[in-house]
N, C-alpha and C. Protein backbone atom coordinates (compact mmCIF):
# COMPACT_ATOMS: atom_id res chain seq x y z
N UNK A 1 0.85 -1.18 0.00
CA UNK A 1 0.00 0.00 0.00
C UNK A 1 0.89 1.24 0.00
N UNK A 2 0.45 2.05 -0.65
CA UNK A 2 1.09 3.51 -0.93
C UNK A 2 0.99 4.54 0.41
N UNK A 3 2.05 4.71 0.94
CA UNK A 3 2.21 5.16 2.24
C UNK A 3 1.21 6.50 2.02
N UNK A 4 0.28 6.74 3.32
CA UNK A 4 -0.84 7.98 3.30
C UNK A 4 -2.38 7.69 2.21
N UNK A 5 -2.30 6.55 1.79
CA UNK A 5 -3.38 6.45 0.61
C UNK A 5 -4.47 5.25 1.60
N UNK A 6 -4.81 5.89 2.09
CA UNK A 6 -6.05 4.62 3.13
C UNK A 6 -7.47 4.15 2.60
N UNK A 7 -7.51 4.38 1.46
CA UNK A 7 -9.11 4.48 1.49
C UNK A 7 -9.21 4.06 -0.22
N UNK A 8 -9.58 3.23 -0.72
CA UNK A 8 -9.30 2.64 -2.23
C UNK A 8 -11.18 2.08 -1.96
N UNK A 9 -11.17 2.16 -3.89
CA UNK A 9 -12.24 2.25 -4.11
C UNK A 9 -12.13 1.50 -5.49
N UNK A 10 -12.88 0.50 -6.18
CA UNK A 10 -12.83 0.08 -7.59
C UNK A 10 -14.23 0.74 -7.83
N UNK A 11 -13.84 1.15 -9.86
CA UNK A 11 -15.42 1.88 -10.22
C UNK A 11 -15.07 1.43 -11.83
N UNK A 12 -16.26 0.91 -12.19
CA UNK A 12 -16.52 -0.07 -13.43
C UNK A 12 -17.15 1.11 -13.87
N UNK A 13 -16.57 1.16 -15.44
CA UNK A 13 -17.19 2.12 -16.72
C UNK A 13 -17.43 1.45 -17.76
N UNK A 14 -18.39 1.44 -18.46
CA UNK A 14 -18.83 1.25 -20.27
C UNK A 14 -17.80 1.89 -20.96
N UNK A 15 -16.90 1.28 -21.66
CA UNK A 15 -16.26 1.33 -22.39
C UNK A 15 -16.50 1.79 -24.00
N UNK A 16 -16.03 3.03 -24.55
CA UNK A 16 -16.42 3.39 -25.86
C UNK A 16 -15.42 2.70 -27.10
N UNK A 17 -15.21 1.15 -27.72
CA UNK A 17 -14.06 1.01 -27.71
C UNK A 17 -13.02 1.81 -28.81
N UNK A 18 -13.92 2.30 -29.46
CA UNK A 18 -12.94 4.11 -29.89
C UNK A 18 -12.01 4.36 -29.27
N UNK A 19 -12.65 4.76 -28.23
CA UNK A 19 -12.29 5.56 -27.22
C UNK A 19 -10.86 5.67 -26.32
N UNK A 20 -10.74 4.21 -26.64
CA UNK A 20 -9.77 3.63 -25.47
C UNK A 20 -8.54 4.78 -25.40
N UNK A 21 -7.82 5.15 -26.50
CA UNK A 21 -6.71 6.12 -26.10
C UNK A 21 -7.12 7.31 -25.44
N UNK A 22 -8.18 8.01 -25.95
CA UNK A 22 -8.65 8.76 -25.18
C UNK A 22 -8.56 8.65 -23.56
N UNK A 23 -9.80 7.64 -23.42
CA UNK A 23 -10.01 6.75 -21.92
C UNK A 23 -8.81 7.26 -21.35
N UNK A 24 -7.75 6.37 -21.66
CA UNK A 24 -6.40 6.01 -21.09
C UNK A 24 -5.60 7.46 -20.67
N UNK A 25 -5.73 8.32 -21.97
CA UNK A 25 -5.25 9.56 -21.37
C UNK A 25 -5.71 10.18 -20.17
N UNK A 26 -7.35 10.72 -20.68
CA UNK A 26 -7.95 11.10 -19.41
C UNK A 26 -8.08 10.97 -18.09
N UNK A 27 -8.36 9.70 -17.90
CA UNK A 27 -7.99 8.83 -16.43
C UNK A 27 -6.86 8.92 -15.96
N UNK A 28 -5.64 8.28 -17.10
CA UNK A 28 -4.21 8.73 -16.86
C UNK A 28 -4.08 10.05 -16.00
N UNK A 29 -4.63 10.96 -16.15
CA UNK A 29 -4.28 12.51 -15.64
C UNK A 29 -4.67 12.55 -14.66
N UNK A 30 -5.84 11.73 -13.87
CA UNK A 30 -6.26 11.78 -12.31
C UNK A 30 -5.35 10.88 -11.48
N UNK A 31 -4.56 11.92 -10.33
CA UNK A 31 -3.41 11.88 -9.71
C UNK A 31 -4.24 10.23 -8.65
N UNK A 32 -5.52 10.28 -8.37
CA UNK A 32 -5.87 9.32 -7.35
C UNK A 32 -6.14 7.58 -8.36
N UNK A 33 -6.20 7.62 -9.54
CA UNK A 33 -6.68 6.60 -10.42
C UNK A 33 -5.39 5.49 -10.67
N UNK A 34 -4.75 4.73 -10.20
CA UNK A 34 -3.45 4.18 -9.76
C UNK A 34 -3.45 2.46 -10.78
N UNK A 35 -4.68 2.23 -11.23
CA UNK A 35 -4.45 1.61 -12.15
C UNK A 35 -6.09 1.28 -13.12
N UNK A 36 -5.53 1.16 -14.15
CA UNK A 36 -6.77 1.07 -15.41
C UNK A 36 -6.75 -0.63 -16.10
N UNK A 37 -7.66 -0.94 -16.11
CA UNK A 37 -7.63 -2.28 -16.82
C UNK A 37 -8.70 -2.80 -17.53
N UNK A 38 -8.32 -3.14 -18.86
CA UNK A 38 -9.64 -3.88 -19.63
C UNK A 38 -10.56 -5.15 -19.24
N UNK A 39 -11.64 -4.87 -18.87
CA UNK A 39 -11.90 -6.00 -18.59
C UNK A 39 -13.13 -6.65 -19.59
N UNK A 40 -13.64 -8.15 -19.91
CA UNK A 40 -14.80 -8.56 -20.41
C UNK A 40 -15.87 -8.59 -19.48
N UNK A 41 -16.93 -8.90 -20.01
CA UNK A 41 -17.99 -9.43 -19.18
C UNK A 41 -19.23 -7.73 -19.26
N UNK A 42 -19.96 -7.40 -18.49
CA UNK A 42 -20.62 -6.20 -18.55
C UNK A 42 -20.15 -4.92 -18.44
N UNK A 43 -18.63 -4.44 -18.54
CA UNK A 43 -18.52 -3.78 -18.89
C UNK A 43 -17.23 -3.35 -19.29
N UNK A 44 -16.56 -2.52 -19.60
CA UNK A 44 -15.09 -2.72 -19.97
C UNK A 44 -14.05 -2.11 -19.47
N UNK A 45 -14.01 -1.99 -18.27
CA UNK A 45 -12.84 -1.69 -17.78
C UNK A 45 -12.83 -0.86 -16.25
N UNK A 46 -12.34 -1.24 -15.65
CA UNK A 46 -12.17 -1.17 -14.06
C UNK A 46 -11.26 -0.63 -13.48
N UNK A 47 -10.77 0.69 -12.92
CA UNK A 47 -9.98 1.28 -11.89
C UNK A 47 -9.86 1.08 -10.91
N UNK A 48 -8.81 0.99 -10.25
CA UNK A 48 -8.60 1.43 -9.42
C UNK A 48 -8.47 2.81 -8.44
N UNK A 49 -9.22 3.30 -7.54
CA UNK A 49 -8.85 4.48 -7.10
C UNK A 49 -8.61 4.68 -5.67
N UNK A 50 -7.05 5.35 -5.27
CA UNK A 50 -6.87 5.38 -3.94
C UNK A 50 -7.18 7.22 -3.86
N UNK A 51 -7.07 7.24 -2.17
CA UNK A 51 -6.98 8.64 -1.63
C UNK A 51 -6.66 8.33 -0.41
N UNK A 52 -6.44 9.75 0.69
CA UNK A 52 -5.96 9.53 1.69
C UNK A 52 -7.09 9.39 2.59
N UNK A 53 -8.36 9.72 2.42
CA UNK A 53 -9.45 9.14 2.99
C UNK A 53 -10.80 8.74 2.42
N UNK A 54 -11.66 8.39 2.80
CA UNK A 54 -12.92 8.30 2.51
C UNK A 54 -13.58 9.18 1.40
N UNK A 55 -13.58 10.75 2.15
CA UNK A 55 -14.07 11.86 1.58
C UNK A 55 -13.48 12.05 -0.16
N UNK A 56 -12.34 11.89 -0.06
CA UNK A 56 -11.54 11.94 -1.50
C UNK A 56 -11.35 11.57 -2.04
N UNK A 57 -11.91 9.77 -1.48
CA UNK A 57 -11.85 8.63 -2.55
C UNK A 57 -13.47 8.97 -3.00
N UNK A 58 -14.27 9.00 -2.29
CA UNK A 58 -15.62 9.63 -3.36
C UNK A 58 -15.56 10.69 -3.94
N UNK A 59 -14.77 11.83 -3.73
CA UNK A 59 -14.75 13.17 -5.05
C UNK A 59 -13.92 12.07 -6.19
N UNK A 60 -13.33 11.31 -5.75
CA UNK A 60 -12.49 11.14 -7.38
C UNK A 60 -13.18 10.42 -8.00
N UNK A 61 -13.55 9.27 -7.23
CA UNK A 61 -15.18 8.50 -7.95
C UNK A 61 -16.02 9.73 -8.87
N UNK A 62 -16.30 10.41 -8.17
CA UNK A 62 -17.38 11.24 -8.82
C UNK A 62 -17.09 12.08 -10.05
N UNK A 63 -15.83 12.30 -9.53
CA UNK A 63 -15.57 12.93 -10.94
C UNK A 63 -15.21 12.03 -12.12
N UNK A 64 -14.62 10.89 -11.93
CA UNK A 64 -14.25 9.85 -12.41
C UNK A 64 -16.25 9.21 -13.31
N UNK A 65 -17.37 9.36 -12.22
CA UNK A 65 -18.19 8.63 -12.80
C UNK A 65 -18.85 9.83 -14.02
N UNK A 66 -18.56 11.20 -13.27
CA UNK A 66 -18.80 12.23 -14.72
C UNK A 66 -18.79 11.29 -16.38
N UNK A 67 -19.77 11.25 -16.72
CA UNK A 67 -19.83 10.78 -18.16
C UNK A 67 -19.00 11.86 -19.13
N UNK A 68 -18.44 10.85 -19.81
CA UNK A 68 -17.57 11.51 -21.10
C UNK A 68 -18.46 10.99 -22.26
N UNK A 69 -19.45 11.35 -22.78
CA UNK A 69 -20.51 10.75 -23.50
C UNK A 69 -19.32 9.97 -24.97
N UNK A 70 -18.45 10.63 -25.39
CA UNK A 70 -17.57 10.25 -26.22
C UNK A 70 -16.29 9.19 -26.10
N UNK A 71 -16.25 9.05 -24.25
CA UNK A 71 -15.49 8.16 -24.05
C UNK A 71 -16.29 6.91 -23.30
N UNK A 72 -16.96 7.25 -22.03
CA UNK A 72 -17.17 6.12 -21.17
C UNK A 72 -18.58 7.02 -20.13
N UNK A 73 -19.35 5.54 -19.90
CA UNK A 73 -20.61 5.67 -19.33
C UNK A 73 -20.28 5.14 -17.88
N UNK A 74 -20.51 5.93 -16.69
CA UNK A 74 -20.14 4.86 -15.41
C UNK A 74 -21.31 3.88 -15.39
N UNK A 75 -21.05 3.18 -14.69
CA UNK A 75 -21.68 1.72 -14.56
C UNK A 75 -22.71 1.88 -13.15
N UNK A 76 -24.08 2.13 -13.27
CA UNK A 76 -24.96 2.18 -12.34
C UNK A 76 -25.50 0.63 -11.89
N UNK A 77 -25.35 0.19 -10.42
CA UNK A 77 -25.88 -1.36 -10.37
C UNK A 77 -26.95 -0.85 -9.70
């Protein structure tokens, strides 16, 4: 674990598969998003996201679930 990062969160997105370089950049640029991966099954691809608490692992979620209508849909269960 990444010393000060307590609070991790995974968040599944619809995948545009266009998109993917895009995807990859964008996400790439959020300092809390620590790893990206393709996945099959319902939807395509799964982050990882740490922060140093609770509170900041849900702003990055949130901004993270912000729809990029051109890249990726978050995944509502």
């Amino acid at each position: 674990m990444t010393a000060g990062l307590k609070s991790s969160a995974f968040v599944t997105l619809e995948l545009q598969q266009a998109a993917w370089r895009e995807l990859r950049e964008k996400l790439g640029a959020i300092p809390e998003v620590h790893r990206i991966a393709l996945v099959g099954g319902d939807f395509g691809v799964i982050l990882l996201v740490r922060a140093v608490d609770n509170i900041n692992c849900a702003g990055s979620s949130s901004t993270i679930c912000s729809p990029c209508p051109d890249c990726w849909t978050p995944r509502r269960s």
